[in-house]
N, C-alpha and C. Protein backbone atom coordinates (compact mmCIF):
# COMPACT_ATOMS: atom_id res chain seq x y z
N UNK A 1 0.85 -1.17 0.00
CA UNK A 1 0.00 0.00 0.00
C UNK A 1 0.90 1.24 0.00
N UNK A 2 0.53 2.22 -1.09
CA UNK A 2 0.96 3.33 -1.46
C UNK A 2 1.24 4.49 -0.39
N UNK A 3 2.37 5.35 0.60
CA UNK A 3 1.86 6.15 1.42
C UNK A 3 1.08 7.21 0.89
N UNK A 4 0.78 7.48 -0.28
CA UNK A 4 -0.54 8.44 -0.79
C UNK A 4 -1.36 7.89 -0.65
N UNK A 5 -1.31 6.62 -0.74
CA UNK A 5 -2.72 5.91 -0.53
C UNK A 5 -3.31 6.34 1.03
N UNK A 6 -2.46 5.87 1.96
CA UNK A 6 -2.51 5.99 3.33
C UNK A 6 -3.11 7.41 3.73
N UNK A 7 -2.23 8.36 3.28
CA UNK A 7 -2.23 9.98 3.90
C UNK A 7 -3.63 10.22 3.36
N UNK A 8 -4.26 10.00 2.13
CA UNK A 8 -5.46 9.91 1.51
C UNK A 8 -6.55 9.77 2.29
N UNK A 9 -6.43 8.60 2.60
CA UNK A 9 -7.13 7.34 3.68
C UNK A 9 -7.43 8.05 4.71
N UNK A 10 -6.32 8.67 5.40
CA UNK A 10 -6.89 9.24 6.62
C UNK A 10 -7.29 10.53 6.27
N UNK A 11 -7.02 11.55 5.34
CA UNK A 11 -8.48 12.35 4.98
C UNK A 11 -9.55 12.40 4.80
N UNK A 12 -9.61 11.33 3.73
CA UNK A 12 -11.09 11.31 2.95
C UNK A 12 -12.03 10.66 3.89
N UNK A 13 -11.41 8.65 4.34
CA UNK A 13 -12.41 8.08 4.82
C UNK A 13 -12.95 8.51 6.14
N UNK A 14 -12.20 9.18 6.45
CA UNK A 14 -13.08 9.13 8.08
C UNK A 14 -14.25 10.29 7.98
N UNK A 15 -14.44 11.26 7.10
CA UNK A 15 -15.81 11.81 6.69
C UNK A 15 -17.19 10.84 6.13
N UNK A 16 -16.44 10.14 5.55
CA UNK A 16 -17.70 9.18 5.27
C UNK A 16 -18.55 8.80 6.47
N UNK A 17 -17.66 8.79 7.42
CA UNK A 17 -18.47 7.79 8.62
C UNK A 17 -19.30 8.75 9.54
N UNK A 18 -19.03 10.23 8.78
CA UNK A 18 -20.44 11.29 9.02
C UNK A 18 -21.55 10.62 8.75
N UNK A 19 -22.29 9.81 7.86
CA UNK A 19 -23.37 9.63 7.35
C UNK A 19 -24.35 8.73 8.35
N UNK A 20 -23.47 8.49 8.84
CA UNK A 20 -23.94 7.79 10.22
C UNK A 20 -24.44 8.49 11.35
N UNK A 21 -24.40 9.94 11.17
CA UNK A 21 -24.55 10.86 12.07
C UNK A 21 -25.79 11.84 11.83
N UNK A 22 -26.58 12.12 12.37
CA UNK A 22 -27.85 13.25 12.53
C UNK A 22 -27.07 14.55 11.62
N UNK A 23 -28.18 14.87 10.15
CA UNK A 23 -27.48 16.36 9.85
C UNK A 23 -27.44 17.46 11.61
N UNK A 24 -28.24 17.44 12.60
CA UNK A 24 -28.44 18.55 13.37
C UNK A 24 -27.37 18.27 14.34
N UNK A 25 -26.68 16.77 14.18
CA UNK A 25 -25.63 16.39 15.40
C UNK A 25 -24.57 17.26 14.68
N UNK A 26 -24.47 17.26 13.48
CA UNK A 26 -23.07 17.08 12.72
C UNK A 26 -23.21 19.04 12.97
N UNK A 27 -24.40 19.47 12.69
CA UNK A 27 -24.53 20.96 12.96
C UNK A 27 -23.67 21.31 13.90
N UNK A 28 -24.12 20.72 14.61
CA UNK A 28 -23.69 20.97 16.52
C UNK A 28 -22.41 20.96 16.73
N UNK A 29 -21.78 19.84 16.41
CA UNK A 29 -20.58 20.02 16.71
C UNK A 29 -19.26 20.15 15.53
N UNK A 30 -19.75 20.86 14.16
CA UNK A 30 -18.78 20.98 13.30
C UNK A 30 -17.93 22.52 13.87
N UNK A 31 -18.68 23.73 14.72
CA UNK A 31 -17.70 24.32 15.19
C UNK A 31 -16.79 24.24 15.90
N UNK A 32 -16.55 23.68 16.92
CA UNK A 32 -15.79 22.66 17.51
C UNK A 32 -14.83 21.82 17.13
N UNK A 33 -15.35 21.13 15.81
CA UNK A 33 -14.13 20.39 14.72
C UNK A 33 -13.22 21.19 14.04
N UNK A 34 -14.04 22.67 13.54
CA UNK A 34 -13.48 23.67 12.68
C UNK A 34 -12.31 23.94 13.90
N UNK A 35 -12.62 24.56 14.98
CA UNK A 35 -12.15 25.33 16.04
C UNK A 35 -10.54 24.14 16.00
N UNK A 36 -10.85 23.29 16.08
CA UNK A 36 -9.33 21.94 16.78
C UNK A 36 -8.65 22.22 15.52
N UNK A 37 -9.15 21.71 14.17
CA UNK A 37 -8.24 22.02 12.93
C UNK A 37 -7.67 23.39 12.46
N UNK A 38 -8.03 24.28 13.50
CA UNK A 38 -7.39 25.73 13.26
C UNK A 38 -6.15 25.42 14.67
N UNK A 39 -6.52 25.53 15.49
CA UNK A 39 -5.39 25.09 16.61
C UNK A 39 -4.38 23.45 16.16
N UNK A 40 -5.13 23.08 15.89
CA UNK A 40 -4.10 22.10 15.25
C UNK A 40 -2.83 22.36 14.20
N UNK A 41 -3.50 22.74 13.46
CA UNK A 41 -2.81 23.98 12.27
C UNK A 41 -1.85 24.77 12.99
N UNK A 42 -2.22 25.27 14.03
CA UNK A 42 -0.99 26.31 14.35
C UNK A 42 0.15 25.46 15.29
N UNK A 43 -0.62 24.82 16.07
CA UNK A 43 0.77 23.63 16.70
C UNK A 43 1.29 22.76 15.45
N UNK A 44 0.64 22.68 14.59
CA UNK A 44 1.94 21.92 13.48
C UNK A 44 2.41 22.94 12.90
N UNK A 45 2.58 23.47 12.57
CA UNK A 45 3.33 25.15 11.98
C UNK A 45 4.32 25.14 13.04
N UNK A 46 4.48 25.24 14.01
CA UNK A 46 4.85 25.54 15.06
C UNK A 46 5.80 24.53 15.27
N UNK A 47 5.54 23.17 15.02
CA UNK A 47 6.37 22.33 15.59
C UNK A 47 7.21 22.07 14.23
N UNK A 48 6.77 22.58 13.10
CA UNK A 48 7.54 22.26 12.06
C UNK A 48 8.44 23.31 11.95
N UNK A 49 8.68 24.99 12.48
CA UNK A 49 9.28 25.77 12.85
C UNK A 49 10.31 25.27 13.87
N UNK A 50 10.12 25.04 14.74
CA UNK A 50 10.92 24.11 15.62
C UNK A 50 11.76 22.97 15.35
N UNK A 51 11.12 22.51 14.28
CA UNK A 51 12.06 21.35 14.28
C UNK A 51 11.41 20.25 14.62
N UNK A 52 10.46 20.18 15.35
CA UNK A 52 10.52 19.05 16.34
C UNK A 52 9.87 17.47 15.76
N UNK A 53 9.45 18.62 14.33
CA UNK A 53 9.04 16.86 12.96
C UNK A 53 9.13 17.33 11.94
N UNK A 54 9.03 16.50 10.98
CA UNK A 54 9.33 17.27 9.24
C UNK A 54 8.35 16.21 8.41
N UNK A 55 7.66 16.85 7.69
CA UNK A 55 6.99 16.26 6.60
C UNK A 55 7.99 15.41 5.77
N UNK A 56 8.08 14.03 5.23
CA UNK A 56 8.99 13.47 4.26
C UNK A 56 8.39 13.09 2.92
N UNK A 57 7.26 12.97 2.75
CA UNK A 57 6.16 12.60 1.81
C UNK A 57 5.40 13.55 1.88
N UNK A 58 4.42 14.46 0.91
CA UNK A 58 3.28 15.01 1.45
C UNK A 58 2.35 14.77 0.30
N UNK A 59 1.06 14.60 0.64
CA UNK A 59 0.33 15.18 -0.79
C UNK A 59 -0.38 16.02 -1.30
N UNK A 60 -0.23 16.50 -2.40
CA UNK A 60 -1.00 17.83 -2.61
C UNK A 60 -2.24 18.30 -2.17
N UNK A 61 -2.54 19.61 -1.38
CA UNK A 61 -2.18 20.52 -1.21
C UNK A 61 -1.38 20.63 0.08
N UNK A 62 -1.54 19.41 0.84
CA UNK A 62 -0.74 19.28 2.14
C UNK A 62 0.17 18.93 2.06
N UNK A 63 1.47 20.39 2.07
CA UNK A 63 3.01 20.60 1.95
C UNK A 63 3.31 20.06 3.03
N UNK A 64 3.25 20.58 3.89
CA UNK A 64 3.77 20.98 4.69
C UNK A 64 3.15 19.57 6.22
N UNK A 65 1.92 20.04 6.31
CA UNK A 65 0.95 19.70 7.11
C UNK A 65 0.24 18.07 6.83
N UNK A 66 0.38 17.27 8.12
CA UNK A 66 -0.16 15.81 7.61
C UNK A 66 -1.80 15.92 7.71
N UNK A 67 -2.00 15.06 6.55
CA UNK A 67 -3.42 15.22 6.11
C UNK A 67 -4.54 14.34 7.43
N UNK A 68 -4.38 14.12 8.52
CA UNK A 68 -4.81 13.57 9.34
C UNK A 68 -5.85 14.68 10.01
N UNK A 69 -4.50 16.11 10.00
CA UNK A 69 -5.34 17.10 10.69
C UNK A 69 -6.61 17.90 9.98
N UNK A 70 -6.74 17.79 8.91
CA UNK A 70 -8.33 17.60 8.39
C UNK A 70 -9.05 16.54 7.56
N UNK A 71 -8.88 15.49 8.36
CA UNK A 71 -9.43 14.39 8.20
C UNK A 71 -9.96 13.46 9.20
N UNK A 72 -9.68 12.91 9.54
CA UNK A 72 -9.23 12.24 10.58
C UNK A 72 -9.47 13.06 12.14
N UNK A 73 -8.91 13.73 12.56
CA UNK A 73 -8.93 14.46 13.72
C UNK A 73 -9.85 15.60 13.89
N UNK A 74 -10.43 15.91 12.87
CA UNK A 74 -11.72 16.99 13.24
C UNK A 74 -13.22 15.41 13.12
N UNK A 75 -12.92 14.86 12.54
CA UNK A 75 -14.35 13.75 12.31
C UNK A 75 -14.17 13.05 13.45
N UNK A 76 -13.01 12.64 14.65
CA UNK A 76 -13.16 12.28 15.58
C UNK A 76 -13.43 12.82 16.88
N UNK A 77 -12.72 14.32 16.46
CA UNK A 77 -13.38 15.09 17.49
C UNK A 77 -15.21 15.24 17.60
N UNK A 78 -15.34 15.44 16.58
CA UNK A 78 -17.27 15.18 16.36
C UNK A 78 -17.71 14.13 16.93
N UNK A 79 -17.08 12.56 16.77
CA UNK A 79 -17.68 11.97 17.24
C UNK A 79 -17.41 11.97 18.72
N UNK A 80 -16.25 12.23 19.55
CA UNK A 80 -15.99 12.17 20.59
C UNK A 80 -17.00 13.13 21.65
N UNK A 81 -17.47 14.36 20.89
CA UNK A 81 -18.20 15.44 21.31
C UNK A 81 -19.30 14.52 21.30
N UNK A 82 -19.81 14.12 20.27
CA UNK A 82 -21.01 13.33 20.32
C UNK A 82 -21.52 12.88 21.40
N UNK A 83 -20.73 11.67 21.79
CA UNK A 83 -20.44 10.51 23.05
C UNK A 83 -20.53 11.02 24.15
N UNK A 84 -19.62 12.29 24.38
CA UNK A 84 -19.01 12.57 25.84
C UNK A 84 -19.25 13.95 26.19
N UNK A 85 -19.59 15.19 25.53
CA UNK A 85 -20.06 15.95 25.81
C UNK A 85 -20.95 15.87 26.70
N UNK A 86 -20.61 16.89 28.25
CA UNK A 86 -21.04 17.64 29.36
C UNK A 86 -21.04 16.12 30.33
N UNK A 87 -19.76 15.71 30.29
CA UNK A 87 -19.07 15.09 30.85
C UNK A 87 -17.87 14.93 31.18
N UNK A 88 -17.14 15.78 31.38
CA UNK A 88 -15.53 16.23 31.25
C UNK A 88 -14.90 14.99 31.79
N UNK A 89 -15.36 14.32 32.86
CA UNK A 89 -13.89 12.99 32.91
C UNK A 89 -13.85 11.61 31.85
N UNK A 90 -15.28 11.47 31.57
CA UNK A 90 -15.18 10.62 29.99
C UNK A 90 -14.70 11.22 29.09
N UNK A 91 -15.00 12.68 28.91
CA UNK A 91 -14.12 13.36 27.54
C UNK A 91 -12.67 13.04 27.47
N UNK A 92 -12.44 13.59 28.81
CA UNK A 92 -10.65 13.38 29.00
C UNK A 92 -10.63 11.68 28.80
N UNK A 93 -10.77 11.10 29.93
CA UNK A 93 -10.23 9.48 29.30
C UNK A 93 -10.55 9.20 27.84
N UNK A 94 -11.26 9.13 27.20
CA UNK A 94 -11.54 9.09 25.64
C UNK A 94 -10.58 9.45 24.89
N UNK A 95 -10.19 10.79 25.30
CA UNK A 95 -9.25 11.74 25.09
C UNK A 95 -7.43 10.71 25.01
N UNK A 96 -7.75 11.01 26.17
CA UNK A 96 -6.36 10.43 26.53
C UNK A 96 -5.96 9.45 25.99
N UNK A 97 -7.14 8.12 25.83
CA UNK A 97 -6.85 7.28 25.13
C UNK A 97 -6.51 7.14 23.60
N UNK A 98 -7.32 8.09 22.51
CA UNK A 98 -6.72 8.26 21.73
C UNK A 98 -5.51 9.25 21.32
N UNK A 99 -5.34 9.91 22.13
CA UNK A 99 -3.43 10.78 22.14
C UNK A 99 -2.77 9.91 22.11
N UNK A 100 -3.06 8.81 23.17
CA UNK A 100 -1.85 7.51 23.29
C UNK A 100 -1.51 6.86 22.10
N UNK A 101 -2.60 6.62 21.50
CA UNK A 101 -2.74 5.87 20.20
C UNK A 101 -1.91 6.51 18.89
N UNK A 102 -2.67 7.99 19.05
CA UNK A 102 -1.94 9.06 18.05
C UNK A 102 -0.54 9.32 18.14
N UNK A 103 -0.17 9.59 19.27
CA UNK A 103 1.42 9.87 19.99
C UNK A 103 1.87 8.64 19.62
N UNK A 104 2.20 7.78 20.31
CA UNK A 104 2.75 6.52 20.28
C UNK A 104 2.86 5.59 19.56
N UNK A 105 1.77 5.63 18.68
CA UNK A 105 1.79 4.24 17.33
C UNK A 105 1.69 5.01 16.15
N UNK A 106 0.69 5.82 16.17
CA UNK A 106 0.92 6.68 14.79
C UNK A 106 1.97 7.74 14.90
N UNK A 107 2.27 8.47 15.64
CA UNK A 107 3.31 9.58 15.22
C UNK A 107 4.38 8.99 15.82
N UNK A 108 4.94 8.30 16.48
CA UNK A 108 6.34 7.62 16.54
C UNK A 108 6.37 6.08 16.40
N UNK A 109 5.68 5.79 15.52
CA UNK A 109 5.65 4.58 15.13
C UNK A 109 5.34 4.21 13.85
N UNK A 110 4.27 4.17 13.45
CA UNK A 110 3.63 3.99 11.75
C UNK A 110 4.02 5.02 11.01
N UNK A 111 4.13 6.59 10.97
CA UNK A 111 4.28 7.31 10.35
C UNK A 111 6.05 7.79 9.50
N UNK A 112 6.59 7.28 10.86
CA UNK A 112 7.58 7.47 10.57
C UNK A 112 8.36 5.91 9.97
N UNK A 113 7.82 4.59 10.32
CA UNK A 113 8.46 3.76 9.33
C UNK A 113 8.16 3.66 8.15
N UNK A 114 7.01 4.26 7.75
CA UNK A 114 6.66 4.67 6.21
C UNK A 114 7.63 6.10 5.53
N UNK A 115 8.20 5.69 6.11
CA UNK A 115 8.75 7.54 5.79
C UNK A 115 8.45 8.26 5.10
N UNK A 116 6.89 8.74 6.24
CA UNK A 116 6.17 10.04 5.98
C UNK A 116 6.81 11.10 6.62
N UNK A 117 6.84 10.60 8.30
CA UNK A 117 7.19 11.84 8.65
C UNK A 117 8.24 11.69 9.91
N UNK A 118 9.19 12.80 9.65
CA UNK A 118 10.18 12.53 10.58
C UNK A 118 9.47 12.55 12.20
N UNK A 119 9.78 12.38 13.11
CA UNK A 119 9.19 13.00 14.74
C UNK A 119 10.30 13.04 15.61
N UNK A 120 10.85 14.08 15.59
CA UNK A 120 12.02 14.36 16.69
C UNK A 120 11.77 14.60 18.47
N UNK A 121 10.55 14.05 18.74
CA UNK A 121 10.21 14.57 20.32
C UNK A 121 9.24 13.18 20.82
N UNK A 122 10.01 12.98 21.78
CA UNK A 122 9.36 11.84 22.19
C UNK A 122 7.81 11.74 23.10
N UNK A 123 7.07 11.05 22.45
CA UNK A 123 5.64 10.72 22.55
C UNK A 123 5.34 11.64 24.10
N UNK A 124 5.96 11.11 25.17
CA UNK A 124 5.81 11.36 26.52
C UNK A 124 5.71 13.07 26.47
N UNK A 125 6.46 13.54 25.20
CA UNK A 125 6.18 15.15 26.00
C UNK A 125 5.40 15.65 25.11
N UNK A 126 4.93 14.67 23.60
CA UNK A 126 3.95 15.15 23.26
C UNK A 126 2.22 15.00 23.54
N UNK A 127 2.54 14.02 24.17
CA UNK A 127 1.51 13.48 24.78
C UNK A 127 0.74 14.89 25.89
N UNK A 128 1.35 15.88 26.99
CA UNK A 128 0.64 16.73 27.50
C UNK A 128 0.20 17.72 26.05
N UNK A 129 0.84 18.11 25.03
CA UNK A 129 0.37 19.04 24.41
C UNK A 129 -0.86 18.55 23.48
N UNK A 130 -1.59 17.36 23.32
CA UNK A 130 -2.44 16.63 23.27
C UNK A 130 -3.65 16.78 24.13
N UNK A 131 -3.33 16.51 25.19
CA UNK A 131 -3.94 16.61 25.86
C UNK A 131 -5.05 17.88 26.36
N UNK A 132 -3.79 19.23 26.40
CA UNK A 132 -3.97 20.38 26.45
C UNK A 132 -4.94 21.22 25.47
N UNK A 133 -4.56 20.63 24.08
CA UNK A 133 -5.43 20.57 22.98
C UNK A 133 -6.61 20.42 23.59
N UNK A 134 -7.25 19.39 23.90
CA UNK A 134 -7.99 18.54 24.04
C UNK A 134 -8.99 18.95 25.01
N UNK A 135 -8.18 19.89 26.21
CA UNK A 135 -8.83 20.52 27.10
C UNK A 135 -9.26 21.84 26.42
N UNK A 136 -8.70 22.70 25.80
CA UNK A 136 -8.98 23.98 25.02
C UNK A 136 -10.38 23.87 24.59
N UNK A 137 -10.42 22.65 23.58
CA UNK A 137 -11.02 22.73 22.48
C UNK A 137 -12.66 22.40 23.48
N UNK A 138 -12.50 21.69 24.70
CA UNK A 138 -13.64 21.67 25.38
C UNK A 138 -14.14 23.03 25.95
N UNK A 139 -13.41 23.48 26.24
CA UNK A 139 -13.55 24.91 26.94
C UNK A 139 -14.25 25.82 25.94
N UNK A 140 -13.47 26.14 24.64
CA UNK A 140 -14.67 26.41 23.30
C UNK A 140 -15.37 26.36 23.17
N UNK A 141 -15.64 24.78 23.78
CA UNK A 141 -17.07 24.17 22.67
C UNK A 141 -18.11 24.99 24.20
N UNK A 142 -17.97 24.85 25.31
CA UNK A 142 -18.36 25.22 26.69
C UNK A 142 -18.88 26.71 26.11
N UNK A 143 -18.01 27.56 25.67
CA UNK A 143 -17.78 29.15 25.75
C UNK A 143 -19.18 28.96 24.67
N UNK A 144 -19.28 28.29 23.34
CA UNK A 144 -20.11 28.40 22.39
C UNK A 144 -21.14 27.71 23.15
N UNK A 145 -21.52 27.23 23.43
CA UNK A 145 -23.07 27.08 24.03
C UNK A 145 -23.40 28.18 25.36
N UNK A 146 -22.69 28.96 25.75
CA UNK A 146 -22.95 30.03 26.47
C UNK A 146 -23.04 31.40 25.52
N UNK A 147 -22.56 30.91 24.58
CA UNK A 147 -23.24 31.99 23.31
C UNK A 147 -24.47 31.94 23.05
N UNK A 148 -24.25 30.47 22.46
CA UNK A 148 -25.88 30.38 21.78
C UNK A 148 -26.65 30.56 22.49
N UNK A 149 -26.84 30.02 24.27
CA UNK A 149 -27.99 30.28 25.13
C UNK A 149 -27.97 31.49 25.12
N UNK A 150 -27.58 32.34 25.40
CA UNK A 150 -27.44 34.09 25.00
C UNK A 150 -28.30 33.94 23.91
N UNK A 151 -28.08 33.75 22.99
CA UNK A 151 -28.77 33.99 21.51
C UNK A 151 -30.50 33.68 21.66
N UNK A 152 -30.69 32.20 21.92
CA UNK A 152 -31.79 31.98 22.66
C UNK A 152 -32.69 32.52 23.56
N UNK A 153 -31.93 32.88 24.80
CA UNK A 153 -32.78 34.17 25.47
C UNK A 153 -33.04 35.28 24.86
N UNK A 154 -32.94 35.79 23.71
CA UNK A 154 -33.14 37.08 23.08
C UNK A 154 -33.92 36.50 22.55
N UNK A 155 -34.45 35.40 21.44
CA UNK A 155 -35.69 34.61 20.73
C UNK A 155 -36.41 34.43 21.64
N UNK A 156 -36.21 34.37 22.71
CA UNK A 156 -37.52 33.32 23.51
C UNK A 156 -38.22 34.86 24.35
N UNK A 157 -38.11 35.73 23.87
CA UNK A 157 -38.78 37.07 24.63
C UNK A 157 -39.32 38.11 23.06
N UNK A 158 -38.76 37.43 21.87
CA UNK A 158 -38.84 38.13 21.16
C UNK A 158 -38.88 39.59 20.81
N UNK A 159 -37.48 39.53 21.46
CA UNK A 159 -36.59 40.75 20.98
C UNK A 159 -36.55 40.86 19.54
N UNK A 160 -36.45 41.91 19.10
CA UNK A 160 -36.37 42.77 17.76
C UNK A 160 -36.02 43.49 17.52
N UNK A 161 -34.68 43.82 16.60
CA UNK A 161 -34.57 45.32 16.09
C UNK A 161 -35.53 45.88 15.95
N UNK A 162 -35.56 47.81 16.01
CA UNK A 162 -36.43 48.67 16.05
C UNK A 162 -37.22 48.55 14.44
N UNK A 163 -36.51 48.21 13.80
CA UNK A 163 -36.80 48.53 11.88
C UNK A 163 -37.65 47.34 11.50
N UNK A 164 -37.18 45.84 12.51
CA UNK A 164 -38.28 45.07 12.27
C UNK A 164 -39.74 45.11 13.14
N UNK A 165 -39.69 46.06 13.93
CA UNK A 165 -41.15 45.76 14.69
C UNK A 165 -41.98 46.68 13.66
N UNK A 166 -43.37 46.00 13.84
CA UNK A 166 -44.17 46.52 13.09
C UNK A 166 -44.69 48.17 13.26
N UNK A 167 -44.99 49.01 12.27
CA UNK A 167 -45.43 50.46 12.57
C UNK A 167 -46.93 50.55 13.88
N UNK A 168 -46.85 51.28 14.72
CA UNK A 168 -48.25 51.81 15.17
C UNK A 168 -49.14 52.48 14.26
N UNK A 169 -50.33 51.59 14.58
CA UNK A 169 -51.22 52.18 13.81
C UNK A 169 -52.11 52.97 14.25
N UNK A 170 -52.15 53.79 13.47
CA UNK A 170 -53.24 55.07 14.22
C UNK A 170 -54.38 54.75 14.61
N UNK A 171 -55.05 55.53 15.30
CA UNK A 171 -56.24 55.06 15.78
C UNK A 171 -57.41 55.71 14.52
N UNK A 172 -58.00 55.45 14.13
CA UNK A 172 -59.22 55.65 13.23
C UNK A 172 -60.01 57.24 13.92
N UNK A 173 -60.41 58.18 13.30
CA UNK A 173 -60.98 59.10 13.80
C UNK A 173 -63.13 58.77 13.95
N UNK A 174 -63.24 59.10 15.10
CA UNK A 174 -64.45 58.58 15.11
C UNK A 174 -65.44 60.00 14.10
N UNK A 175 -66.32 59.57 12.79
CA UNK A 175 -67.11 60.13 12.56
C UNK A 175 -68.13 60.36 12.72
């Protein structure tokens, strides 16, 4: 098996396994997915500034960046939100358990005997910045439903801009 095949693989297929999911679930928690693949994005920028891994294979348009982080890792964050949302110590163990997996077998293990990608930092210290991730991105998702209920209490009293309430109507002159 091809490593384009692979890097592919973990883009494309793990969206499929949306279909399995409520359009109003997938609503719910695609900001949240968006939100991790932007922070994700900047800790791999970051660690590829550093040094601390190097792309060896990539495929187009992902130079730089392994195609996991929009693939793969925003469709699991959805489902993980799914499951464990407004439950913070199942989130974290869930959590934790797949960092281990990610850290340890895929990024210093599978990735790099395919020589995709170099990883100069050992699992153990990437493992808290995983984690940390992991806590952020809950705190977000937390901050956005204290939005939306905001948003909600303004519908549920039916508040209105001034331009949409309807004109007063005059009173009729009695003849």
């Amino acid at each position: 098996m091809s490593n384009s095949f692979i890097m592919w693989s973990l883009t494309l297929l793990p969206w499929l396994s949306l279909f399995f999911m409520r359009k109003e679930e997938i609503k719910r928690w695609m900001p949240v997915a968006l939100f991790a693949v932007v922070l994700t994005t900047i800790i791999g920028d970051i660690g590829i500034g550093l040094g601390v891994w190097a792309t060896r294979e990539s495929t187009y348009p992902f130079n730089e960046m392994l195609p996991y982080f929009y693939g793969t890792m925003p469709v699991l964050t959805i489902w993980v939100f799914k499951f464990t949302y407004g439950h913070f110590w199942p989130y974290m163990i869930t959590n934790t358990i797949l960092d281990i997996v990610f850290n340890f077998f895929i990024l210093d293990y599978f990735l790099p005997s395919r020589g995709i990608v170099d990883f100069n930092m050992s699992p153990f210290l990437s493992l808290p910045v995983t984690l940390l991730h992991a806590v952020v991105i809950y705190g977000y998702q937390m901050w956005q439903d204290d939005a939306l209920l905001a948003t909600n209490r303004l519908t549920e009293h039916n508040l209105q801009p001034v331009a949409a309430k309807p004109l007063v109507q005059q009173p009729k002159d009695d003849e």
